[in-house]
N, C-alpha and C. Protein backbone atom coordinates (compact mmCIF):
# COMPACT_ATOMS: atom_id res chain seq x y z
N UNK A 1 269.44 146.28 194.16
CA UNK A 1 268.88 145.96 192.87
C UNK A 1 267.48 145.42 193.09
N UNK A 2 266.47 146.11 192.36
CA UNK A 2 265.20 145.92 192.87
C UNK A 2 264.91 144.70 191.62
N UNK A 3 263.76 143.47 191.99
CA UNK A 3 263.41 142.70 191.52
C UNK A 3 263.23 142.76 189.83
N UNK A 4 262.69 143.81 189.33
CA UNK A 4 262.81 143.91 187.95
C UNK A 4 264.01 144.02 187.29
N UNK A 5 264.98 145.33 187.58
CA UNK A 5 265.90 145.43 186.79
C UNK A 5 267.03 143.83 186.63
N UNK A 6 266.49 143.02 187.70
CA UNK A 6 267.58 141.65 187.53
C UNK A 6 266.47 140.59 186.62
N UNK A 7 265.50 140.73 186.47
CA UNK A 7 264.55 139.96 185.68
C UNK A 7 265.14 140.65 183.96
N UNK A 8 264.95 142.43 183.67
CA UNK A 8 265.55 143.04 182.82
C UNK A 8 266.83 142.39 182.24
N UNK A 9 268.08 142.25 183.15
CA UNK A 9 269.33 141.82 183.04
C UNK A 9 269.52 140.11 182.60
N UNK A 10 268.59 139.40 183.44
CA UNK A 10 268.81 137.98 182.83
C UNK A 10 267.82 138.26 181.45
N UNK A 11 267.11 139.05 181.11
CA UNK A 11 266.30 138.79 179.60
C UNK A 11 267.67 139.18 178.65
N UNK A 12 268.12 140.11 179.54
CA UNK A 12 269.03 141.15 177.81
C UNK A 12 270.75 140.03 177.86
N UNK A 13 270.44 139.28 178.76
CA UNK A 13 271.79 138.20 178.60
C UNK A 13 271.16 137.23 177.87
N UNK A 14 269.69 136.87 178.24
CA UNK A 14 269.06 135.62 177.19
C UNK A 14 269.63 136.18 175.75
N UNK A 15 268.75 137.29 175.47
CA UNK A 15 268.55 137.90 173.84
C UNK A 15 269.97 137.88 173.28
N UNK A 16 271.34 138.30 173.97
CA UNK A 16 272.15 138.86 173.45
C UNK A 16 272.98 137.22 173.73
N UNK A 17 272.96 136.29 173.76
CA UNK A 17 273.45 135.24 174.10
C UNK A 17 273.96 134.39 172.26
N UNK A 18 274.98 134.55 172.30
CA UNK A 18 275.51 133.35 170.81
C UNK A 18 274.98 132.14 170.89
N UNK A 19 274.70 131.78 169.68
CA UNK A 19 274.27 130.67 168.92
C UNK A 19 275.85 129.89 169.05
N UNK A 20 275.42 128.63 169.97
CA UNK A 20 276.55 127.60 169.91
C UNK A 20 276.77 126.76 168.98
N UNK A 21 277.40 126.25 168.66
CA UNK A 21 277.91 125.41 167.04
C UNK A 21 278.96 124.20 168.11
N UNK A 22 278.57 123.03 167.24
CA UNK A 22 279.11 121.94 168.18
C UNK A 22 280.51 121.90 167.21
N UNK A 23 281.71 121.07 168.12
CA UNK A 23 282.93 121.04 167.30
C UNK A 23 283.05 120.21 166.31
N UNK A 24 281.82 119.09 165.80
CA UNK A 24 281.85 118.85 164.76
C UNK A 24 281.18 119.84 163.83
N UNK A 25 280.11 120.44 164.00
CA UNK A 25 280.05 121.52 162.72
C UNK A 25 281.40 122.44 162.52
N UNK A 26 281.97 123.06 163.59
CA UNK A 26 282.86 123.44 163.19
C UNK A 26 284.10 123.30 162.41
N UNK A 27 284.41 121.89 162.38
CA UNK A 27 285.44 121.12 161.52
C UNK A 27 284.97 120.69 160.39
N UNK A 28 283.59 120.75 160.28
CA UNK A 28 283.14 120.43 159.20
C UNK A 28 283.10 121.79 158.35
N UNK A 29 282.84 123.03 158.64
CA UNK A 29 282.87 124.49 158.28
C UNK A 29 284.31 124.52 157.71
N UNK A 30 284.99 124.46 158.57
CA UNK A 30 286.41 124.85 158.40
C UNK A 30 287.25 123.32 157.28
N UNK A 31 287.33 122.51 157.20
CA UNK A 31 288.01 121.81 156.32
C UNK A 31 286.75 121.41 155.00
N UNK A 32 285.88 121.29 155.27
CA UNK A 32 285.00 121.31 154.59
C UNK A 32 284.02 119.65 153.81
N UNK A 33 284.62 118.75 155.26
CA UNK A 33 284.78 117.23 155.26
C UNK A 33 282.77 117.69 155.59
N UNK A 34 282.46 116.35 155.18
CA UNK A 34 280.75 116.46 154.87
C UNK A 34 280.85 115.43 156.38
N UNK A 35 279.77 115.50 156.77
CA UNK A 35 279.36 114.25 158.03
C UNK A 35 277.57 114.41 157.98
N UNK A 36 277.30 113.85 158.36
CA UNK A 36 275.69 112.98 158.65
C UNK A 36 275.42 111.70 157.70
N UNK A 37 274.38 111.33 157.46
CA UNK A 37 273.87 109.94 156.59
C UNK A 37 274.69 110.04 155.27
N UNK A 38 275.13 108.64 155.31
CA UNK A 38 275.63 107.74 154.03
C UNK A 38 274.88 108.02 152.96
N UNK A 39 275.89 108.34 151.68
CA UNK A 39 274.95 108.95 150.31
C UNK A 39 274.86 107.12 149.85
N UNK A 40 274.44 106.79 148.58
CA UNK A 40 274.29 105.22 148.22
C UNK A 40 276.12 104.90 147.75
N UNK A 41 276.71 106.12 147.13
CA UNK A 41 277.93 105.92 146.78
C UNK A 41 278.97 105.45 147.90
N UNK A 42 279.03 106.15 149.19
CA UNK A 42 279.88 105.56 150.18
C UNK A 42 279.39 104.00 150.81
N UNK A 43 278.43 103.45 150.47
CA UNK A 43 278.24 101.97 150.95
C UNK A 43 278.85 101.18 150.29
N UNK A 44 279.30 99.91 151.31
CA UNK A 44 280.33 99.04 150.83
C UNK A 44 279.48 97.66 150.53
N UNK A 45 280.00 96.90 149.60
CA UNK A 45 279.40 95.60 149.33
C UNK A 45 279.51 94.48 150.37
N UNK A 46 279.08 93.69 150.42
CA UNK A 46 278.76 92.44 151.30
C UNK A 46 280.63 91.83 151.65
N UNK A 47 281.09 91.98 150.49
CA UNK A 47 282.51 91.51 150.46
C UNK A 47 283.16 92.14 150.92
N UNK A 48 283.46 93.39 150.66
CA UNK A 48 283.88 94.60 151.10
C UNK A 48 284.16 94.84 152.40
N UNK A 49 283.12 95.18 152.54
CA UNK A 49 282.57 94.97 154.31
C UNK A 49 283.29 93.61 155.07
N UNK A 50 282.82 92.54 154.92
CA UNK A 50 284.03 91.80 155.51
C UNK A 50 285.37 91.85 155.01
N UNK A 51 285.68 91.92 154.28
CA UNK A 51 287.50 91.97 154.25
C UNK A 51 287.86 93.18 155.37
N UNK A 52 286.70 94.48 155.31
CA UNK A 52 286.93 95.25 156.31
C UNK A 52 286.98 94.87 157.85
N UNK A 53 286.15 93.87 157.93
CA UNK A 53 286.00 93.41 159.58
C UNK A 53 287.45 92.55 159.78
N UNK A 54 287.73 91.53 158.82
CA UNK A 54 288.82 90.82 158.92
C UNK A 54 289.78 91.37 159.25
N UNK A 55 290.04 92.30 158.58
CA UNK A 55 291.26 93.48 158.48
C UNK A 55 291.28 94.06 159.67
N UNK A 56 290.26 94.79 160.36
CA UNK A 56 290.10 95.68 161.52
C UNK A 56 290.14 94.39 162.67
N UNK A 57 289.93 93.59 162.73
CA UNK A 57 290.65 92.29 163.49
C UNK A 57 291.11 91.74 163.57
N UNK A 58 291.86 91.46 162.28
CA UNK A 58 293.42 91.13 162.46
C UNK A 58 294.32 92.80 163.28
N UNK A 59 294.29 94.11 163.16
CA UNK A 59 295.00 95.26 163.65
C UNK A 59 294.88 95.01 164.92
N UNK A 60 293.42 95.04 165.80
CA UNK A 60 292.90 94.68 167.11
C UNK A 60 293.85 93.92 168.14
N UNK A 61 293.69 92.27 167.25
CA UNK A 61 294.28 90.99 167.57
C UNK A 61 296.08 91.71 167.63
N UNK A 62 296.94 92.24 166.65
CA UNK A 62 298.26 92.64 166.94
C UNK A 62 298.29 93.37 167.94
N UNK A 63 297.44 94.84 168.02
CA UNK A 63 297.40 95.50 169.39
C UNK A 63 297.40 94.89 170.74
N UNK A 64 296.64 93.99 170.49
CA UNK A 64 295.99 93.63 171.93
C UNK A 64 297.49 92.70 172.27
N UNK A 65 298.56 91.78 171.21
CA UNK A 65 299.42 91.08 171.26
C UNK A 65 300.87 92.00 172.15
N UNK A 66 300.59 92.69 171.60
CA UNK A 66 301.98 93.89 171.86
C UNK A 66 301.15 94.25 173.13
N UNK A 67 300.05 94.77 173.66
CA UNK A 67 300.07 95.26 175.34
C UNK A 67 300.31 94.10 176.15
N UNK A 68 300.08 92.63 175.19
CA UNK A 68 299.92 91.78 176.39
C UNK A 68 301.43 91.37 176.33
N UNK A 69 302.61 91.49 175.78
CA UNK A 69 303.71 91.53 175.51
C UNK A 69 304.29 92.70 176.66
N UNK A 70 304.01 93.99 176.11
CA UNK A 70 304.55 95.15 177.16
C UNK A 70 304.53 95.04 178.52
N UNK A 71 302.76 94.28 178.42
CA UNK A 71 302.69 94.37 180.21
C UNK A 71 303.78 93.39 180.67
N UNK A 72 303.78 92.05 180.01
CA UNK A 72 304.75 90.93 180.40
C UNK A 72 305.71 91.32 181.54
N UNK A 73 306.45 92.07 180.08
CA UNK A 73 308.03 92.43 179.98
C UNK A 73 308.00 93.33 181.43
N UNK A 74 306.94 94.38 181.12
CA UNK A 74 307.04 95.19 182.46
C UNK A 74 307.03 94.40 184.05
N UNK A 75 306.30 93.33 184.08
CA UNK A 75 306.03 92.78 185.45
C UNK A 75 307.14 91.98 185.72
N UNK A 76 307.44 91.36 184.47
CA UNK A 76 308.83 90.56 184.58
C UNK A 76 309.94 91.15 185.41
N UNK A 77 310.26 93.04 184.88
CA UNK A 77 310.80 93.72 185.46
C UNK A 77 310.88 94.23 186.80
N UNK A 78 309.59 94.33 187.15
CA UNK A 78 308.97 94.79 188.46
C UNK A 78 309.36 93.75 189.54
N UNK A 79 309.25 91.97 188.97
CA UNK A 79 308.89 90.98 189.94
C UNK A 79 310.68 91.33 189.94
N UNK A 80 311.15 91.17 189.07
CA UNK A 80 312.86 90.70 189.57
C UNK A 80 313.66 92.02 190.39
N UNK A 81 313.27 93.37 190.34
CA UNK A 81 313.39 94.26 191.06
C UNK A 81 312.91 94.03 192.80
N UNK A 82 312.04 93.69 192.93
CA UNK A 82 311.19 93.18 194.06
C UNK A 82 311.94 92.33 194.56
N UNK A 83 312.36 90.98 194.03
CA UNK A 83 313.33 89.78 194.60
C UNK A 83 314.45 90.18 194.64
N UNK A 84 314.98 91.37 193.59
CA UNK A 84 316.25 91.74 194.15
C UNK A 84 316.49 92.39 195.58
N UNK A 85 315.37 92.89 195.84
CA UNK A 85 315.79 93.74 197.21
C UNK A 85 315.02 92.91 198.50
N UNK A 86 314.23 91.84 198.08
CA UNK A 86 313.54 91.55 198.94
C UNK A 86 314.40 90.36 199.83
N UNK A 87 315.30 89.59 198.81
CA UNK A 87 316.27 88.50 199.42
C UNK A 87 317.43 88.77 198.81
């Protein structure tokens, strides 16, 4: 393959190459949910907005209660498995 026809070949793969679409346009195409900048109607008031933070940290604060619970329970398990075989 002489030097041109592969210069030829990478142009006609440039030209003939699809237009990529990221997977949020695509979900946005297909269900038809809007995304980019806040219209004035979706902004929340001063109040609003915190009851939202309160709220989303009180959920946080339970999550974080229950892993630190799971892990407990789990090590609890682990340590008395360990002493069972160890003595």
């Amino acid at each position: 393959m002489s030097f041109g026809s592969a210069i030829a070949a990478i142009v006609s793969q440039r030209n003939n190459r699809r237009k990529r679409t990221s997977q949020l346009e695509r979900y946005a195409e297909k269900t038809g949910a809007k995304h980019g900048k806040l219209s004035d109607y979706d902004k929340l008031s001063e109040e609003e907005l915190s009851e939202l933070g309160k709220k989303i940290k009180a959920e946080n604060n339970k999550k974080r209660q229950r892993v630190i619970a799971f892990t407990a329970v789990i090590m609890i398990i682990v340590i008395s498995i360990f002493m069972h075989f160890m003595f």
